[in-house]
N, C-alpha and C. Protein backbone atom coordinates (compact mmCIF):
# COMPACT_ATOMS: atom_id res chain seq x y z
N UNK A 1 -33.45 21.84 53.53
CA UNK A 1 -34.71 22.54 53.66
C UNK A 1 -34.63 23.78 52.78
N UNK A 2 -35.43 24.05 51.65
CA UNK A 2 -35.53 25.26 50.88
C UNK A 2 -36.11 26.16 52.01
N UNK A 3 -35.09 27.54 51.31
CA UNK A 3 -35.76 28.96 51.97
C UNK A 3 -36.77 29.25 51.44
N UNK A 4 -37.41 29.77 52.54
CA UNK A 4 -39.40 30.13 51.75
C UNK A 4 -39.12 31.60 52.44
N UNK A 5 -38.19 32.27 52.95
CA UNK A 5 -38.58 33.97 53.30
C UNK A 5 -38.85 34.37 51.99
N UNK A 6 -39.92 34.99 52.03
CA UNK A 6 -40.26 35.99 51.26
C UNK A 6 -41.16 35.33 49.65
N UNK A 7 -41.27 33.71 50.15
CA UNK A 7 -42.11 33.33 48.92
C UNK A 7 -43.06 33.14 49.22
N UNK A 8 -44.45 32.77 47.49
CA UNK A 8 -45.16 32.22 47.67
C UNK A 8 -45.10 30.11 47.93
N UNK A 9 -45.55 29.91 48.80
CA UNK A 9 -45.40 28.45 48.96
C UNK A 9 -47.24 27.64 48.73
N UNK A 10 -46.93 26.55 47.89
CA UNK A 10 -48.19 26.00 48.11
C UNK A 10 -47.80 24.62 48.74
N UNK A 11 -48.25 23.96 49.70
CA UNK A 11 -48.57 22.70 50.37
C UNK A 11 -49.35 21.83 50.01
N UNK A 12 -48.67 20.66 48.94
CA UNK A 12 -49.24 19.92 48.53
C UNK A 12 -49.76 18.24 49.35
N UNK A 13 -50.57 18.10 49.48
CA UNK A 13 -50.35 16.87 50.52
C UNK A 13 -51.82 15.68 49.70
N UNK A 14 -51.75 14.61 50.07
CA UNK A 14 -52.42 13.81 49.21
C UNK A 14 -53.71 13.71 49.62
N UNK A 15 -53.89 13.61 51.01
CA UNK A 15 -55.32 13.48 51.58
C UNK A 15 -55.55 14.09 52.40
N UNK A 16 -56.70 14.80 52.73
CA UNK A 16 -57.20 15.90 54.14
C UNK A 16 -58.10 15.02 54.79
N UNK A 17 -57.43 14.26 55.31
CA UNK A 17 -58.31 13.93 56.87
C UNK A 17 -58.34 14.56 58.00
N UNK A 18 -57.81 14.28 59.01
CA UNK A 18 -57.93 15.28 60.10
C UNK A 18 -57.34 16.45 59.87
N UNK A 19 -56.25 16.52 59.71
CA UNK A 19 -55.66 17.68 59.45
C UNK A 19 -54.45 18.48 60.22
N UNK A 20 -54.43 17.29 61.50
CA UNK A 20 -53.23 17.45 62.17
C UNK A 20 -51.48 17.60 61.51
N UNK A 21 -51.38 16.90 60.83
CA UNK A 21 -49.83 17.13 59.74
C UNK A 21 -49.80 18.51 59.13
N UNK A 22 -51.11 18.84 58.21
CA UNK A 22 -51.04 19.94 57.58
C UNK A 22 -51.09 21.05 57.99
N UNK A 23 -51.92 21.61 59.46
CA UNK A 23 -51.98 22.08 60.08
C UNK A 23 -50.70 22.75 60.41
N UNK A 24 -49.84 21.99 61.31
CA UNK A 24 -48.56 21.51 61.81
C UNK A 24 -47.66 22.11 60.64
N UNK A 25 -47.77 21.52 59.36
CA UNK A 25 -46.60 21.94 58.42
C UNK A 25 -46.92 23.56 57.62
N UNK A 26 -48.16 23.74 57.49
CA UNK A 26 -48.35 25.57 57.75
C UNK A 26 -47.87 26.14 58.49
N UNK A 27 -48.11 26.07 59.34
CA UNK A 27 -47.76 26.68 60.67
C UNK A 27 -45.93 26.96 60.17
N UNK A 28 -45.78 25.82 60.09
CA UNK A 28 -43.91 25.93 60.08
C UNK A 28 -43.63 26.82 59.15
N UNK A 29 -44.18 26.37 58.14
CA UNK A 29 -43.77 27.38 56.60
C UNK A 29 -44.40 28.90 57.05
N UNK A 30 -45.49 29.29 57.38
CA UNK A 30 -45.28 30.13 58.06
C UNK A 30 -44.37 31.23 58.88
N UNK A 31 -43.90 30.43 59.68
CA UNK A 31 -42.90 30.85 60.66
C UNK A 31 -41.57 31.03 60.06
N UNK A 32 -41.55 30.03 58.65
CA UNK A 32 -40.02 30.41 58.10
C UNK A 32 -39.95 31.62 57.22
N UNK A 33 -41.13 32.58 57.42
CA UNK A 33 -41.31 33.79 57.03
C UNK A 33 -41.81 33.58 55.67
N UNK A 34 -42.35 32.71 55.15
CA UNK A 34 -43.27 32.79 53.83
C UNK A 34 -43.94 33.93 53.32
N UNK A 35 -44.05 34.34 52.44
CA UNK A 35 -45.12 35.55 52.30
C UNK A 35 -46.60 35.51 52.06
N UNK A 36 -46.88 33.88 51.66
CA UNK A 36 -48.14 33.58 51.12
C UNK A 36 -47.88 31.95 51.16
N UNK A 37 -48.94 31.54 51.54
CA UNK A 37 -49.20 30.03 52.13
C UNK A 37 -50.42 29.66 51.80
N UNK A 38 -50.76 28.42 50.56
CA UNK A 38 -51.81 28.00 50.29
C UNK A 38 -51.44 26.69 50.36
N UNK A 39 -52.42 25.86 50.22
CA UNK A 39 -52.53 24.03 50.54
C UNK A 39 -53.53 23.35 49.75
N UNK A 40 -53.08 22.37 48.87
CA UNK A 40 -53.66 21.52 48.01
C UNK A 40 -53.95 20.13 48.56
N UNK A 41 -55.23 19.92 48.08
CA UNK A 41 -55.18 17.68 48.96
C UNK A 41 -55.84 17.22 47.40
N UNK A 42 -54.92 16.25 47.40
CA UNK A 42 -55.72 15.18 46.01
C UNK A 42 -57.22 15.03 46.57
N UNK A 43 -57.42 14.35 47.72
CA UNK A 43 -58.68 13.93 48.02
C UNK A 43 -59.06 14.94 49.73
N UNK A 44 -60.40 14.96 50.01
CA UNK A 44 -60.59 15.55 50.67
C UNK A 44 -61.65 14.69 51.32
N UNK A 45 -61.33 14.12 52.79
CA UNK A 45 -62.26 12.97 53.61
C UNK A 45 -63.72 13.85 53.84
N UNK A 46 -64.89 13.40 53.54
CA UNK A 46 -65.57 14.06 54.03
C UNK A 46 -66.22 13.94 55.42
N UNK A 47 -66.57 14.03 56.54
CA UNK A 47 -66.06 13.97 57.89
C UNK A 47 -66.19 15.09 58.85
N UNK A 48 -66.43 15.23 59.92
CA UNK A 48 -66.85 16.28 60.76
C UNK A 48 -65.36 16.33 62.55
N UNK A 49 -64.75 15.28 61.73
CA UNK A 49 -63.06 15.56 63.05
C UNK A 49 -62.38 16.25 62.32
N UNK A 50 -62.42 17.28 61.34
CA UNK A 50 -61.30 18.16 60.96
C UNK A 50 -60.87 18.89 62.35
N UNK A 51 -59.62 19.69 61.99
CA UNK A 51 -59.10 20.64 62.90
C UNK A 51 -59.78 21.78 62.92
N UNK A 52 -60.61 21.94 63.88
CA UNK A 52 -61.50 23.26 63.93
C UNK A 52 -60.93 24.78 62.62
N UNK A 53 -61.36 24.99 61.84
CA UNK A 53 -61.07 26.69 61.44
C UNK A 53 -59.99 26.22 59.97
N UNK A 54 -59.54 24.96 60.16
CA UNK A 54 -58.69 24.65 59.00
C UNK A 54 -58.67 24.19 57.88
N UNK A 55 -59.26 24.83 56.43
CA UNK A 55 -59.61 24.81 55.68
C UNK A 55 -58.27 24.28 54.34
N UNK A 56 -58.93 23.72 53.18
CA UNK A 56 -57.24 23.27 52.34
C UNK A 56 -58.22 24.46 51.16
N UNK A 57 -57.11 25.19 50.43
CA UNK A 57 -57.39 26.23 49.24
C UNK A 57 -58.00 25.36 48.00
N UNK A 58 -57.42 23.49 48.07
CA UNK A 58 -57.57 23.42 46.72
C UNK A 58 -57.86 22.29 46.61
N UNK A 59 -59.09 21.63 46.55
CA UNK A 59 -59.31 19.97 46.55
C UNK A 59 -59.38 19.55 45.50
N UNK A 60 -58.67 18.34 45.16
CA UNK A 60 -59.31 17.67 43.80
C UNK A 60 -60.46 17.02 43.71
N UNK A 61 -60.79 16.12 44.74
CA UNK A 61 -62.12 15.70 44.71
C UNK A 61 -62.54 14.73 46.29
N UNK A 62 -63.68 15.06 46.35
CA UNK A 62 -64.57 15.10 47.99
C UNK A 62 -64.95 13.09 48.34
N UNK A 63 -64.80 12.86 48.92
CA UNK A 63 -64.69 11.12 49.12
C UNK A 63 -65.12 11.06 50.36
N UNK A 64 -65.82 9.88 50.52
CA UNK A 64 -66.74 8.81 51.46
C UNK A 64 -65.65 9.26 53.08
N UNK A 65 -66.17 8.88 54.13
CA UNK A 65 -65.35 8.31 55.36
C UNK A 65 -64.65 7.36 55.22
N UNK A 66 -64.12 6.54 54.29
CA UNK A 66 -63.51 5.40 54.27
C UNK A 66 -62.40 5.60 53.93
N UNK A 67 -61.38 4.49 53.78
CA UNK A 67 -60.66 4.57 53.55
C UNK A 67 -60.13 4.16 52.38
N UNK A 68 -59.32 4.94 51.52
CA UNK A 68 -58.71 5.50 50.59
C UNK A 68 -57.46 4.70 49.58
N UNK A 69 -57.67 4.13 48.23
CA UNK A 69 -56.10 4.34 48.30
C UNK A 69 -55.64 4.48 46.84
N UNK A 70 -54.66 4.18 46.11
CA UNK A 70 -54.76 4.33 44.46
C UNK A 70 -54.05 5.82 44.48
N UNK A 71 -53.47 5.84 43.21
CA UNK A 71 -52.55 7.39 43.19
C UNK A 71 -51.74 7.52 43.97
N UNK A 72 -51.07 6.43 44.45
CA UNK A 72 -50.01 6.81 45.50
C UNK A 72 -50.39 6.36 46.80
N UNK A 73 -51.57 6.36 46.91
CA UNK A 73 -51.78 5.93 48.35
C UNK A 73 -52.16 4.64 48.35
N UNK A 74 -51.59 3.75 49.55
CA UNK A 74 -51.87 2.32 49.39
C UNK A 74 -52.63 1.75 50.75
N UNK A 75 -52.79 0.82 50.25
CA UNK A 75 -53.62 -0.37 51.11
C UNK A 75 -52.89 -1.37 51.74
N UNK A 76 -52.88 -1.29 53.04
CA UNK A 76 -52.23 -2.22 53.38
C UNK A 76 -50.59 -2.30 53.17
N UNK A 77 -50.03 -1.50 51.95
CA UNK A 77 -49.36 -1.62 51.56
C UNK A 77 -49.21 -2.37 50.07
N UNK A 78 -50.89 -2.33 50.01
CA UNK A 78 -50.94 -2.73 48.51
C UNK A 78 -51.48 -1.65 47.69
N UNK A 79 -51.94 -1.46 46.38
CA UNK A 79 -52.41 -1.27 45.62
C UNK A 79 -52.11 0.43 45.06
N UNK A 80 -50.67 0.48 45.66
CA UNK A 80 -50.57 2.71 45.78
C UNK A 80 -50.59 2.71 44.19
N UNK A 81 -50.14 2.16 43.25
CA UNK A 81 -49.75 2.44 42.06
C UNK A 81 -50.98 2.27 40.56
N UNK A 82 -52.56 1.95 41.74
CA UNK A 82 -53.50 1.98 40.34
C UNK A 82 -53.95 2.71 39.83
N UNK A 83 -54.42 3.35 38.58
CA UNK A 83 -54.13 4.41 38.01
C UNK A 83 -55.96 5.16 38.74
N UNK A 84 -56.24 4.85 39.58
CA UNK A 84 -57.75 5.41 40.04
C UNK A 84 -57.72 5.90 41.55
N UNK A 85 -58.69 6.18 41.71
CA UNK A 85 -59.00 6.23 43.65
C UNK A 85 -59.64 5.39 44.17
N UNK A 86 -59.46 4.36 45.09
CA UNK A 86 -61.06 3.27 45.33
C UNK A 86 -61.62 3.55 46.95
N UNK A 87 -61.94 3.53 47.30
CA UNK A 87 -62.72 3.32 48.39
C UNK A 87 -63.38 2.02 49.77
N UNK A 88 -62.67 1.92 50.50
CA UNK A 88 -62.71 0.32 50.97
C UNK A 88 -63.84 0.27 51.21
N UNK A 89 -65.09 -1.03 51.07
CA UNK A 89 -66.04 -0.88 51.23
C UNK A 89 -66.49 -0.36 52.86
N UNK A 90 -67.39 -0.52 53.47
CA UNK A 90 -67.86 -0.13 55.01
C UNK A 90 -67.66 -1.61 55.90
């Protein structure tokens, strides 16, 4: 585990859906005495179950309720490695 007393840390994470993980992993970095704590999401669910008050500093780009995958994130366990974002239909 890198020491974060006394740094700036940014929290990179791939998707902001609810927001329970990220939440959770602020909080920690936080507590390990960080001096400054910001949070990045590739994609950002658009959606009304976020974690009340918990905002990400830095979105790349705003997407459907559905589900997600491409850039790393996969389907099923398929498709993490296509060079796009897709969207499962409804």
């Amino acid at each position: 585990r890198p020491a974060v007393t006394g740094q700036t840390v940014l929290v990179v994470d791939d998707i902001f859906d609810e927001g329970d993980t990220l939440q959770a992993i602020l909080a920690a970095v936080r507590r390990q005495g960080a001096a400054a704590v910001y949070s990045a999401a590739l994609v950002n669910k658009r959606h009304n179950r976020k974690v009340p008050g918990l905002t990400v500093d830095f979105i790349g780009l705003d997407a459907p309720d559905r589900y997600v995958f491409g850039c790393g994130m996969d389907y099923k366990e398929y498709w993490r490695n296509l060079p796009a974002i897709y969207a499962a239909r409804d």
